[in-house]
Protein backbone atom coordinates (compact mmCIF):
# COMPACT_ATOMS: atom_id res chain seq x y z
CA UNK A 1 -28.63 -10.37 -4.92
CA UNK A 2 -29.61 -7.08 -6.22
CA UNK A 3 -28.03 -3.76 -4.39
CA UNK A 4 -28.43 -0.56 -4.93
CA UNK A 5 -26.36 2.51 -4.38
CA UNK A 6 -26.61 6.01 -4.00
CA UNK A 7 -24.00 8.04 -4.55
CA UNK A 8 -25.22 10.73 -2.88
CA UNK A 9 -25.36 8.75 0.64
CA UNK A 10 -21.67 7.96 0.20
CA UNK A 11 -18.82 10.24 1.58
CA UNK A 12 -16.39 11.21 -0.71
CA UNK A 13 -13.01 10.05 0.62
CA UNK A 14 -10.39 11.56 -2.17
CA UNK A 15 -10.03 12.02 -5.53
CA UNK A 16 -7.28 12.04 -7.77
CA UNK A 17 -6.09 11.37 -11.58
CA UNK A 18 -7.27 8.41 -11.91
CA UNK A 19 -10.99 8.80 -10.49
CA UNK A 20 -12.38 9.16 -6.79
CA UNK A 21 -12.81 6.75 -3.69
CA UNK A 22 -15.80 7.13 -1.61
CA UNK A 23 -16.55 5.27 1.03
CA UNK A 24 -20.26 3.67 1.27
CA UNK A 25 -22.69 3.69 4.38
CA UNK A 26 -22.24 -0.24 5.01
CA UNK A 27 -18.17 0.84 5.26
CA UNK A 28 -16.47 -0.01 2.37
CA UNK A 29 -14.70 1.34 -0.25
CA UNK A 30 -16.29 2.59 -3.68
CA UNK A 31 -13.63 3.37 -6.42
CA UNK A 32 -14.75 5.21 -9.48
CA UNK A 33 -12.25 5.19 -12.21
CA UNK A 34 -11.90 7.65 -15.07
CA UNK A 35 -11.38 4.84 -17.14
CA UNK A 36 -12.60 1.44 -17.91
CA UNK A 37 -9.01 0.08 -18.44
CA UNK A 38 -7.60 1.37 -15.01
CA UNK A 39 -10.37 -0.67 -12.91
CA UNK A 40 -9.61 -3.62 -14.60
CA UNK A 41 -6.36 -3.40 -14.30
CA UNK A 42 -6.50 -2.72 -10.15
CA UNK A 43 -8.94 -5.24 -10.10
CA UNK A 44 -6.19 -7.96 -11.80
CA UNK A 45 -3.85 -6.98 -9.10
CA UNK A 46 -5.87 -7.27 -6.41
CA UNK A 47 -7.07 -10.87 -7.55
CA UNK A 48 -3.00 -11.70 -7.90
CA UNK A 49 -3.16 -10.15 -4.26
CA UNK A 50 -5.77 -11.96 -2.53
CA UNK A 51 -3.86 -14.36 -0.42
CA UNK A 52 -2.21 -11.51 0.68
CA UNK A 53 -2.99 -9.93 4.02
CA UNK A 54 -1.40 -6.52 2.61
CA UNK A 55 -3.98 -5.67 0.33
CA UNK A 56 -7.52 -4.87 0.17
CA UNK A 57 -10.33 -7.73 -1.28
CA UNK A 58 -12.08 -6.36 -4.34
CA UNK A 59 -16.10 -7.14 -4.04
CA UNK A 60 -17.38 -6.50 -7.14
CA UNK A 61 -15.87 -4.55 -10.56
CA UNK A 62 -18.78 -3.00 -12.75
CA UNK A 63 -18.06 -1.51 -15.90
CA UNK A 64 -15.47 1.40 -13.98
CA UNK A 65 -16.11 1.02 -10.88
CA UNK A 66 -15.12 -1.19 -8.33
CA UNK A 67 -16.40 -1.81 -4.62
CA UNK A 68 -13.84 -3.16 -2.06
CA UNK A 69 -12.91 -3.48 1.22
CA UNK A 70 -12.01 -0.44 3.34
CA UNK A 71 -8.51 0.43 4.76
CA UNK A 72 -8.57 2.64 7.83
CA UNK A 73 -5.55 3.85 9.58
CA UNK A 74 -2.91 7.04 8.99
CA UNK A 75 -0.41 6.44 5.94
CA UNK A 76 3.20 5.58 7.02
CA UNK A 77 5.14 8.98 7.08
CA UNK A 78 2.45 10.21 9.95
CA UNK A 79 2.00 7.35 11.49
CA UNK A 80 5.49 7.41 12.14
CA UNK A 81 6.22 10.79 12.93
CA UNK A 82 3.64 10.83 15.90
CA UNK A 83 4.90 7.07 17.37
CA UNK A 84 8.08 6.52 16.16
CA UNK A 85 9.30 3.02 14.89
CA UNK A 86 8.51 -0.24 17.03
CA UNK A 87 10.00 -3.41 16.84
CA UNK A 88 6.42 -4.81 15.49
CA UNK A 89 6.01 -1.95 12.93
CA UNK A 90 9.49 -2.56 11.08
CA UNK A 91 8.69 -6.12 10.72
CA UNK A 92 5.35 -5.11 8.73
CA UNK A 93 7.48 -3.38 6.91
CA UNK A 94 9.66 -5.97 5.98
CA UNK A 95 7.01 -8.80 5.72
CA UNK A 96 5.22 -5.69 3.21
CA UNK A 97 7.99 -5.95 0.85
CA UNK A 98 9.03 -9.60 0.87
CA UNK A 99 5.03 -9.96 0.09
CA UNK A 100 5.62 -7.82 -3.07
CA UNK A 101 8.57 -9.93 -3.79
CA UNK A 102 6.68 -13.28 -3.61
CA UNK A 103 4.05 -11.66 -5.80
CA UNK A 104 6.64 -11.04 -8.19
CA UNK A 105 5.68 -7.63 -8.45
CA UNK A 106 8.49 -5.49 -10.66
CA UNK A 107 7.80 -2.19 -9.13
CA UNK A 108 8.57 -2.72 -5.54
CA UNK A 109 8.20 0.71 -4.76
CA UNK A 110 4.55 2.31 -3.00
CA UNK A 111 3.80 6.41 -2.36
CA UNK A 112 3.02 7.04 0.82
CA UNK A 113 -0.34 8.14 0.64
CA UNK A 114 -1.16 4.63 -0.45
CA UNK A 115 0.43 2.93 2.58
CA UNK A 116 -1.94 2.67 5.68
CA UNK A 117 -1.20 1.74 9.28
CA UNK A 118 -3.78 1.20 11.68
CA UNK A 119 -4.25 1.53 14.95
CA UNK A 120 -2.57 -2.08 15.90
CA UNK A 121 0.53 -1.45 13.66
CA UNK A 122 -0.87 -3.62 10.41
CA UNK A 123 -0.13 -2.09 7.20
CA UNK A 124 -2.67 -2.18 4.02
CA UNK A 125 -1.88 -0.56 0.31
CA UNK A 126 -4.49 0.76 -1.22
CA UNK A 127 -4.11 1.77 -5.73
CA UNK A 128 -1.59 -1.05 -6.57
CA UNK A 129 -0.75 0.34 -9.79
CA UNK A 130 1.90 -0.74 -12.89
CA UNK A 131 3.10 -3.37 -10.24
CA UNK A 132 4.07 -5.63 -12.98
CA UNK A 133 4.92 -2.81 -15.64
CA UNK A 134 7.37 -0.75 -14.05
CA UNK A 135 10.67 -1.44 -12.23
CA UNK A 136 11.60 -0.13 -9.49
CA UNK A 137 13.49 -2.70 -7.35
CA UNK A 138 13.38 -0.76 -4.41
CA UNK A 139 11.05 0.88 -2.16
CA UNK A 140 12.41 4.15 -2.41
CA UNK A 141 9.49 5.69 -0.98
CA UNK A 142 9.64 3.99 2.46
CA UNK A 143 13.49 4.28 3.00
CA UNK A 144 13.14 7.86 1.98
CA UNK A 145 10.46 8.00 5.18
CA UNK A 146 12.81 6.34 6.97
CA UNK A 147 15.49 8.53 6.58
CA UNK A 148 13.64 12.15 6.32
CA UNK A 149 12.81 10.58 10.26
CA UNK A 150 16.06 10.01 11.45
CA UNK A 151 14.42 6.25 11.45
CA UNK A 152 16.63 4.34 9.37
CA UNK A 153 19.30 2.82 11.70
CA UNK A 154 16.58 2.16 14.04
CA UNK A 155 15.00 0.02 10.79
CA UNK A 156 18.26 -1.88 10.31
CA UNK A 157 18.55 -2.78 14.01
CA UNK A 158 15.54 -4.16 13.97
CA UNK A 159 15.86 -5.91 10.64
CA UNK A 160 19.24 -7.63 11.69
CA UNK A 161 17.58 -9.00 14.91
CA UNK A 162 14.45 -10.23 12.26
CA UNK A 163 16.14 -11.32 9.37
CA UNK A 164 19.87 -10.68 8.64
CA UNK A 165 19.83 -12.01 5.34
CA UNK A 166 17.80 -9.15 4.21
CA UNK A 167 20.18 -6.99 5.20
CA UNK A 168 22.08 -6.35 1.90
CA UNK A 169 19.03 -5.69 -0.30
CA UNK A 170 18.24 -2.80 2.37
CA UNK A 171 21.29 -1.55 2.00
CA UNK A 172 21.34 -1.47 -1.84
CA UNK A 173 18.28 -0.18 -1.73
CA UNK A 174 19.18 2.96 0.50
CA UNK A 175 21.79 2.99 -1.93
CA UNK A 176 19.66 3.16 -5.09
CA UNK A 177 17.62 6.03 -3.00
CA UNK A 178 20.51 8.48 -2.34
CA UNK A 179 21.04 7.98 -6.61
CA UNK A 180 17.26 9.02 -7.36
């Protein structure tokens, strides 16, 4: 199959250090790195990541660039703020970070701007980065949502009726925030 692409028919979704997303008339996702290295690296995390329902699949990586699927939806910390914290939300949550855990991913922790929850309350991370490099045991980031919310308690009420056993690592997490 031969394809061609136009850059100039794609709209340019954001850009940051490490190159720019657009996002391609047939809907997906075109990520143009500013270096070689960086797309190969996403690209080995999202192959580590494909039997996960938390990440994006990768289509094709070509020299830097990489074509994948597209992940619609608000990130967490607005999402939140405009509904609040369900019963079904807090369990994505949850299954989101025992996911990473199974993965064996060191750095547990994902910004905010790369967390996305659509319109049915399913999360998706986009720019998996240093996930085996970097520890961070703890996903800072999210409890610090949480909390900046007043949505914390609500979390843990939820997690004890889900999953009590999990309940300690939350806690050591919130705190290894309040340290940072």
């Amino acid at each position: 199959m031969r394809y061609i692409l136009d850059i100039k028919e794609c709209k340019l979704l954001g850009k940051g250090d490490e190159g720019s997303v657009y996002l391609t008339p047939e809907g997906f996702a075109l990520k143009i790195f500013t270096k070689k290295k960086n797309a190969k690296d996403e690209a080995e995390i999202l192959e580590n990541a494909k039997d996960s329902r938390f990440f994006p699949n990768a289509i094709f990586l070509a020299d830097n660039m990489m074509l994948r699927e597209y992940v619609s939806g608000e990130n967490l910390y607005e999402f939140l703020n405009k509904n609040g914290l369900s019963y079904n939300l807090s369990i994505e949550i949850i299954e989101l970070i025992e996911d990473f855990k199974r993965l064996k991913f060191k750095r547990i922790n994902i910004r905010n701007a790369h967390i996305f929850v659509n319109e049915n309350e399913k999360i998706q991370v986009i720019d998996p980065r240093k996930t085996f490099i970097k520890e961070t045991p703890y996903p800072k980031d999210i409890i610090s949502i949480l909390v900046k919310l007043n949505l914390f308690d609500d979390f843990l009420k939820n997690l004890i009726n889900y999953n009590p056993a999990l309940l300690k690592y939350w806690i050591d997490g919130y705190e290894y925030f309040k340290k940072m």
